[in-house]
Protein backbone atom coordinates (compact mmCIF):
# COMPACT_ATOMS: atom_id res chain seq x y z
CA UNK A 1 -15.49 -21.36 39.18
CA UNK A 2 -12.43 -20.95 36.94
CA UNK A 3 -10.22 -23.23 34.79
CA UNK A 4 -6.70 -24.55 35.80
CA UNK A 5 -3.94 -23.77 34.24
CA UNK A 6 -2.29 -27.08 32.80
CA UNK A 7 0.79 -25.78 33.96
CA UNK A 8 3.14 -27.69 31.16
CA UNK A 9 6.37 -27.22 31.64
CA UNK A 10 7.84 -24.61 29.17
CA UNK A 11 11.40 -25.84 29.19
CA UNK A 12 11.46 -29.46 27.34
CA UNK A 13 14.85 -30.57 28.33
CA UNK A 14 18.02 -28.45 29.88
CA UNK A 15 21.38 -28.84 29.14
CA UNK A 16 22.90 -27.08 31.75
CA UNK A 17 23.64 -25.07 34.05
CA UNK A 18 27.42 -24.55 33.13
CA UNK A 19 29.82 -22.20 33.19
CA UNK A 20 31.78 -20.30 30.74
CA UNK A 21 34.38 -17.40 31.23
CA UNK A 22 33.17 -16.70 34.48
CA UNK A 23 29.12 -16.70 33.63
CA UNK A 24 26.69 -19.44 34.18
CA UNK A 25 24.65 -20.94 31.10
CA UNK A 26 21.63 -22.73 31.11
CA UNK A 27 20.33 -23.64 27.43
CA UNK A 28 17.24 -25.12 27.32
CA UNK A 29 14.91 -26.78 24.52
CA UNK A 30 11.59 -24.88 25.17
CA UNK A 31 8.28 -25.28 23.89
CA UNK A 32 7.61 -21.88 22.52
CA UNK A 33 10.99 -22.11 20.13
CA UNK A 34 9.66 -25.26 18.87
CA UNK A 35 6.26 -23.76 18.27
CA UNK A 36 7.85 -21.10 15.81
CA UNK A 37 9.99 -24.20 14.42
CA UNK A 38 6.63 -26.14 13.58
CA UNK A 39 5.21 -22.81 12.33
CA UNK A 40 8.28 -22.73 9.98
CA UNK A 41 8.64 -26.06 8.72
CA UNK A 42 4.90 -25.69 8.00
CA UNK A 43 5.38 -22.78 6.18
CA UNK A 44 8.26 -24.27 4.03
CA UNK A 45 6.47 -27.41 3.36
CA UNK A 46 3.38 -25.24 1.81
CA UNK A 47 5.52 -22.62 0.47
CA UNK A 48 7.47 -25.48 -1.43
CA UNK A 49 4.16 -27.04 -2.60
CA UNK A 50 3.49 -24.16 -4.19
CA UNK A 51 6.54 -23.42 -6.02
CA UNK A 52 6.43 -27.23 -7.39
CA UNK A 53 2.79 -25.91 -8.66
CA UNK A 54 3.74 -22.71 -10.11
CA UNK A 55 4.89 -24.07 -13.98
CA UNK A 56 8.66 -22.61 -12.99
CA UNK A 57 7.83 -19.14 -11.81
CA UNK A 58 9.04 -20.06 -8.43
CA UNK A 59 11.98 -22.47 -7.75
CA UNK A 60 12.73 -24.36 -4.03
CA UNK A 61 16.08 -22.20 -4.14
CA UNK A 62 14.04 -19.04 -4.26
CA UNK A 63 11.36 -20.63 -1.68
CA UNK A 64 14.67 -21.24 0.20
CA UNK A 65 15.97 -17.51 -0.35
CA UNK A 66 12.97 -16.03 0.94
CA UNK A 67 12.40 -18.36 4.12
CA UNK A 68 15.77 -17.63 4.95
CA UNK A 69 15.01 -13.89 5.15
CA UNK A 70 12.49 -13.85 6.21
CA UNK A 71 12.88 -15.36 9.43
CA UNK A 72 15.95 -13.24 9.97
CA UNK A 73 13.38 -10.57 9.46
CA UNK A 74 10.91 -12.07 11.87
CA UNK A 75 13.80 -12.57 14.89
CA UNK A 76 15.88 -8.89 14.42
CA UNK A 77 12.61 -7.07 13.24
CA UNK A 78 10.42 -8.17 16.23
CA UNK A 79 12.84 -7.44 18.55
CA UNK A 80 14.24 -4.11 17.60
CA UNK A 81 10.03 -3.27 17.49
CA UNK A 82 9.69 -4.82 20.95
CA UNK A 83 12.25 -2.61 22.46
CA UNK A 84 10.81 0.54 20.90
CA UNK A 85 6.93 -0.08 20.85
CA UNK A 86 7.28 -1.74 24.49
CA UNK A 87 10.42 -0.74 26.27
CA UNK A 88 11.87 2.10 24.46
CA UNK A 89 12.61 3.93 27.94
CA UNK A 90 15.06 1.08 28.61
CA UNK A 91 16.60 1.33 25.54
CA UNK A 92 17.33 4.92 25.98
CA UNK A 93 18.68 4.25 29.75
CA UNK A 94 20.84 1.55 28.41
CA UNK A 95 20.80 0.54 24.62
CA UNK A 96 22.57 -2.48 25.26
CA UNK A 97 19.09 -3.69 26.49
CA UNK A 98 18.37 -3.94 23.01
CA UNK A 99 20.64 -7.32 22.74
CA UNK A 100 19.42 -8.94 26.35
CA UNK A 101 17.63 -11.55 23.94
CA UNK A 102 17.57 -13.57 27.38
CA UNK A 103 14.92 -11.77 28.81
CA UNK A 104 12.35 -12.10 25.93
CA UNK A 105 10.33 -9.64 24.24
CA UNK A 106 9.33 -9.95 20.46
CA UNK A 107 6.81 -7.53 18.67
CA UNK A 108 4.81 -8.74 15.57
CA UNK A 109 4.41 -5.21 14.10
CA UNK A 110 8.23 -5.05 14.45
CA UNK A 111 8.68 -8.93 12.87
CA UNK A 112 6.41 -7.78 10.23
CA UNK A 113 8.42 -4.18 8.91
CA UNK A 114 11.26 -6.93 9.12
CA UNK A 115 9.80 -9.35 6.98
CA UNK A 116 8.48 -6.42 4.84
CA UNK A 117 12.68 -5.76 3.94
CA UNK A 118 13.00 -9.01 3.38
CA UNK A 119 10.53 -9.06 0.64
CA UNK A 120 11.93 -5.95 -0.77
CA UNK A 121 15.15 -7.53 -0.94
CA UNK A 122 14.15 -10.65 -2.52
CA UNK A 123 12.19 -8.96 -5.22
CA UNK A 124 14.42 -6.93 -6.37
CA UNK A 125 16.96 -10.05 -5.99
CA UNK A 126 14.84 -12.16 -8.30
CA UNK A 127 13.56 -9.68 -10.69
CA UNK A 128 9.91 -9.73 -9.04
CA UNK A 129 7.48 -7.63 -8.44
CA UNK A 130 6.60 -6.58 -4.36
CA UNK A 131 3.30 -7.68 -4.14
CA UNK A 132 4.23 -11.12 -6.20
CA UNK A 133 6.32 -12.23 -3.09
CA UNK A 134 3.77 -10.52 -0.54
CA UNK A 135 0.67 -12.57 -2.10
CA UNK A 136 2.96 -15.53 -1.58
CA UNK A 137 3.73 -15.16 1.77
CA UNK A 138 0.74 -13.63 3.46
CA UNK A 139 -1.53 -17.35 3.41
CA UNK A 140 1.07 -18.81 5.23
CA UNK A 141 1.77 -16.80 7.96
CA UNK A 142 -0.84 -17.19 10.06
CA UNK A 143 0.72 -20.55 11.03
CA UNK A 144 4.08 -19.26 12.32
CA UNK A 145 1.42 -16.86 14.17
CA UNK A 146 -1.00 -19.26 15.24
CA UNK A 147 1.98 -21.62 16.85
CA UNK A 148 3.58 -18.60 18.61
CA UNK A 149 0.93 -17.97 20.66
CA UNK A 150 0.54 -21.77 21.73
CA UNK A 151 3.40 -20.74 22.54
CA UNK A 152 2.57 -18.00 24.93
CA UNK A 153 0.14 -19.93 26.44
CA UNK A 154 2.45 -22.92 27.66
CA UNK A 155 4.91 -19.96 28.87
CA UNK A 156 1.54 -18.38 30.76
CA UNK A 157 2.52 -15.03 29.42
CA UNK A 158 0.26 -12.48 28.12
CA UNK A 159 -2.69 -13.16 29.92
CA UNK A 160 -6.13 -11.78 29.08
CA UNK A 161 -7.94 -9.43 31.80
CA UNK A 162 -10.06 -10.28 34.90
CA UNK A 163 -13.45 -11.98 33.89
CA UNK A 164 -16.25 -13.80 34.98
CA UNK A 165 -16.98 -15.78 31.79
CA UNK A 166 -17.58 -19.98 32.08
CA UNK A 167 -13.95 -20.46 30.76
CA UNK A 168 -11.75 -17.47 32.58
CA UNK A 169 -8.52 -18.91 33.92
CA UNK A 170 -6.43 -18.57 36.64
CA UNK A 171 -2.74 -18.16 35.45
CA UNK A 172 0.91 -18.30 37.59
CA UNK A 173 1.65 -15.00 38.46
CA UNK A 174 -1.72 -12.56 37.31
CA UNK A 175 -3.16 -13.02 40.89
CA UNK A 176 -6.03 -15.14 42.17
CA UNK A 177 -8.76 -13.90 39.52
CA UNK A 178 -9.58 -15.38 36.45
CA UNK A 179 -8.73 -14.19 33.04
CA UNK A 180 -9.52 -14.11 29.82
CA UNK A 181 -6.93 -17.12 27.74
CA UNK A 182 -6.38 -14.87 25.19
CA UNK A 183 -3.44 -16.59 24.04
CA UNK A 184 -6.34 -18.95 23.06
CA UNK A 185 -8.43 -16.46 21.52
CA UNK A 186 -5.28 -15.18 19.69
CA UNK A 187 -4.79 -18.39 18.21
CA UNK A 188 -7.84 -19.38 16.94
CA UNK A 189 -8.58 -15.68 15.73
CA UNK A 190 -5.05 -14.59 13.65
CA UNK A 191 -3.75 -18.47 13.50
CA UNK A 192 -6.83 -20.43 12.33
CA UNK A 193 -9.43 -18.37 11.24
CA UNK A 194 -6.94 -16.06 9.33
CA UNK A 195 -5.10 -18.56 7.59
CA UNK A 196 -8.48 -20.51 6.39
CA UNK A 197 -9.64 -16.46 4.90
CA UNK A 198 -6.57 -16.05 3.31
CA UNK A 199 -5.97 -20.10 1.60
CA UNK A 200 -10.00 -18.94 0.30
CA UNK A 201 -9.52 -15.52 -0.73
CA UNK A 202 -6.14 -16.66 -2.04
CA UNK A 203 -8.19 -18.94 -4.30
CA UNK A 204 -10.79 -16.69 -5.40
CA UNK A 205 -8.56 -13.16 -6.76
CA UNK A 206 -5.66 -12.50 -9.00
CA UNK A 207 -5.44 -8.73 -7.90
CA UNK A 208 -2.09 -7.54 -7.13
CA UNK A 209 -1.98 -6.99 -3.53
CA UNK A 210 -4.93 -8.70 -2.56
CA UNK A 211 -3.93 -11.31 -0.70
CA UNK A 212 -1.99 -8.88 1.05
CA UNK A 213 -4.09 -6.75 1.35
CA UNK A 214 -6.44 -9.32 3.04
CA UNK A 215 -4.16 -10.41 5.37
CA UNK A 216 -3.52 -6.74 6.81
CA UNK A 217 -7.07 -5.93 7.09
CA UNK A 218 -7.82 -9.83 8.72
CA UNK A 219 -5.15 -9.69 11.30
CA UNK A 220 -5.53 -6.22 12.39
CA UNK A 221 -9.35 -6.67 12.78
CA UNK A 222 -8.39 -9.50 14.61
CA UNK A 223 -6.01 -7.91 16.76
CA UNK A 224 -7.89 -5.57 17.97
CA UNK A 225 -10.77 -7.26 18.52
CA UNK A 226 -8.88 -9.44 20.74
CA UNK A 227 -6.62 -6.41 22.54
CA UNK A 228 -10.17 -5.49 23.92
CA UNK A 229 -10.27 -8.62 26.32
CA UNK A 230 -6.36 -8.95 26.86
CA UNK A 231 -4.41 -7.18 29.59
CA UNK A 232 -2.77 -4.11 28.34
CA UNK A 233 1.42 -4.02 28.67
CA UNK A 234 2.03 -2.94 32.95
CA UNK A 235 4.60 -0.14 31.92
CA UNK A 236 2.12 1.39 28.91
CA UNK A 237 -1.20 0.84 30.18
CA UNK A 238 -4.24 2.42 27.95
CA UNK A 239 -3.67 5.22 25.45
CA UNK A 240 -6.76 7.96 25.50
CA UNK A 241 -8.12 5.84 28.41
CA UNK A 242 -8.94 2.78 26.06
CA UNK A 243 -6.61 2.14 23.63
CA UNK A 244 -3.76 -0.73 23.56
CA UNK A 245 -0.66 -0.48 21.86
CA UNK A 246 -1.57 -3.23 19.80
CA UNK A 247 -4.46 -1.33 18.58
CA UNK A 248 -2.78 1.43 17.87
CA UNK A 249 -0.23 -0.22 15.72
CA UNK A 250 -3.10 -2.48 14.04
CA UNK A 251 -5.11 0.42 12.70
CA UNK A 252 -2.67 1.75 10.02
CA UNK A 253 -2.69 -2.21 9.25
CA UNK A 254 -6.10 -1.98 8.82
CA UNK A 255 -6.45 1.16 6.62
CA UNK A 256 -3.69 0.00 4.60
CA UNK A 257 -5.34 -3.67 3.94
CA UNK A 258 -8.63 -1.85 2.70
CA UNK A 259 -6.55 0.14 0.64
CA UNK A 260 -4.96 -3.00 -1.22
CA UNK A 261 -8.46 -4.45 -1.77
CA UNK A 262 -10.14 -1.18 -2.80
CA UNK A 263 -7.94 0.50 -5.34
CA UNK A 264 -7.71 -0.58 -8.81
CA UNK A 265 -4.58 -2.82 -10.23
CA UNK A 266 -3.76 -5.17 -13.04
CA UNK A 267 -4.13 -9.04 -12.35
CA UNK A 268 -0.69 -10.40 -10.48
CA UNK A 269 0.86 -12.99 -12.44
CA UNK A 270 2.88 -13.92 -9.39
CA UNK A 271 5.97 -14.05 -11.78
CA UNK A 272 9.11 -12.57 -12.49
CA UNK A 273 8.66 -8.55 -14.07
């Protein structure tokens, strides 16, 4: 016995095909771009909250600021890590692969280093400290995370491996066996269990990095708890017989998270320096 995949449609509505200077066009509303849109709005709706909280250390102009760069962080960061952690043999063979946005492909460790610039930039672009912007950030996150892999599930993609548990599932195009959801697992793990740590934590420490720190150590736990049940990438397989990718990019997550908690630092004001 196995579940069924709902089989939802991922595309919402098409507005095409059509064709322009010779090639054919299909644009599409899809369900996993409106996923990261919820996650978004979300995010700028707390992140706004917050600012309207803060007694005028943070303005909606500078929640605006760092939204804005952040997401251009999340898109060119996760790709550009997608094509090297996944598929850096086919950027080498043609780096024009690097811009086939068409054919998918987006890395969180990649969208993260890009968000990590983004911070940098707007600290030093409104006189703040690092970690004052990264302890703002990190609590909402995990819903832009959370809704992208909803999203994955409706597209059917990254599928767990073969099991026999009461709620494997049989997805389009991973054979006849049932698998592990771990879309699912994905998004109760690093969407709603991480973001309900971090809005407590957040509550209960004014250490400089902390929250950051938190959120590090949470995900990449998480991570690789859950890259133990999911399928690893076809053209990588297992490193050392046993080890995903995704593990292996989580760990220095992980050491770096306990880091943040452990050392010693001043209370974070979460204002302007």
């Amino acid at each position: 016995m196995a579940l069924s995949f709902p089989n939802i449609d991922p595309i919402i509505v098409s507005f095409g095909p059509f064709q322009l200077f010779g090639q054919t066009f299909e644009p599409a509303l899809r369900w996993y771009g409106v996923m990261y849109l919820l996650g978004f709005v979300a995010a700028m709706f707390l992140l706004n909250r917050q600012a309207d909280r803060s007694k005028g250390l943070w303005s909606r102009d500078e929640v605006s600021d760092l939204l804005f760069y952040s997401f251009l962080g999340v898109i060119l960061g996760g790709r550009v890590g997608y094509v090297i952690f996944y598929h850096f043999d086919l950027f080498v063979a043609n780096p024009l692969y690097l811009f086939k946005i068409t054919e998918g492909g987006m890395s969180f460790h990649g969208g993260l280093m890009g968000v990590i610039l983004a911070m940098l930039y707007i600290a030093r672009k409104q006189n703040r400290t690092f970690f004052a912007v990264a302890d703002m950030v990190a609590p909402v996150v995990p819903i832009g995370l959370g809704a992208g892999r909803i999203g994955n599930f409706i597209n059917g993609e990254l599928w767990g491996r073969v099991t026999d548990v009461p709620w494997g599932m049989v997805f389009p195009g991973a054979g006849p066996l049932p698998r592990h959801p771990s879309q699912l697992y994905q998004f109760a793990l690093e969407g709603v269990a991480l973001f309900l740590l971090l809005f407590w934590f957040s509550k209960t420490t004014n250490k400089r990095g902390a929250v950051s720190g938190m959120f590090l150590l949470g995900y990449g736990c998480f991570r690789v708890i859950v890259e133990t049940v999911r399928q690893p990438d076809i053209q990588l397989g297992l490193y050392f017989g046993f080890m995903t990718m995704g593990q292996i990019l989580s760990i220095p997550m992980i050491l770096f998270g306990l880091y943040l908690l452990l050392r010693q630092a001043p209370d974070n004001t979460k204002g302007k320096k």
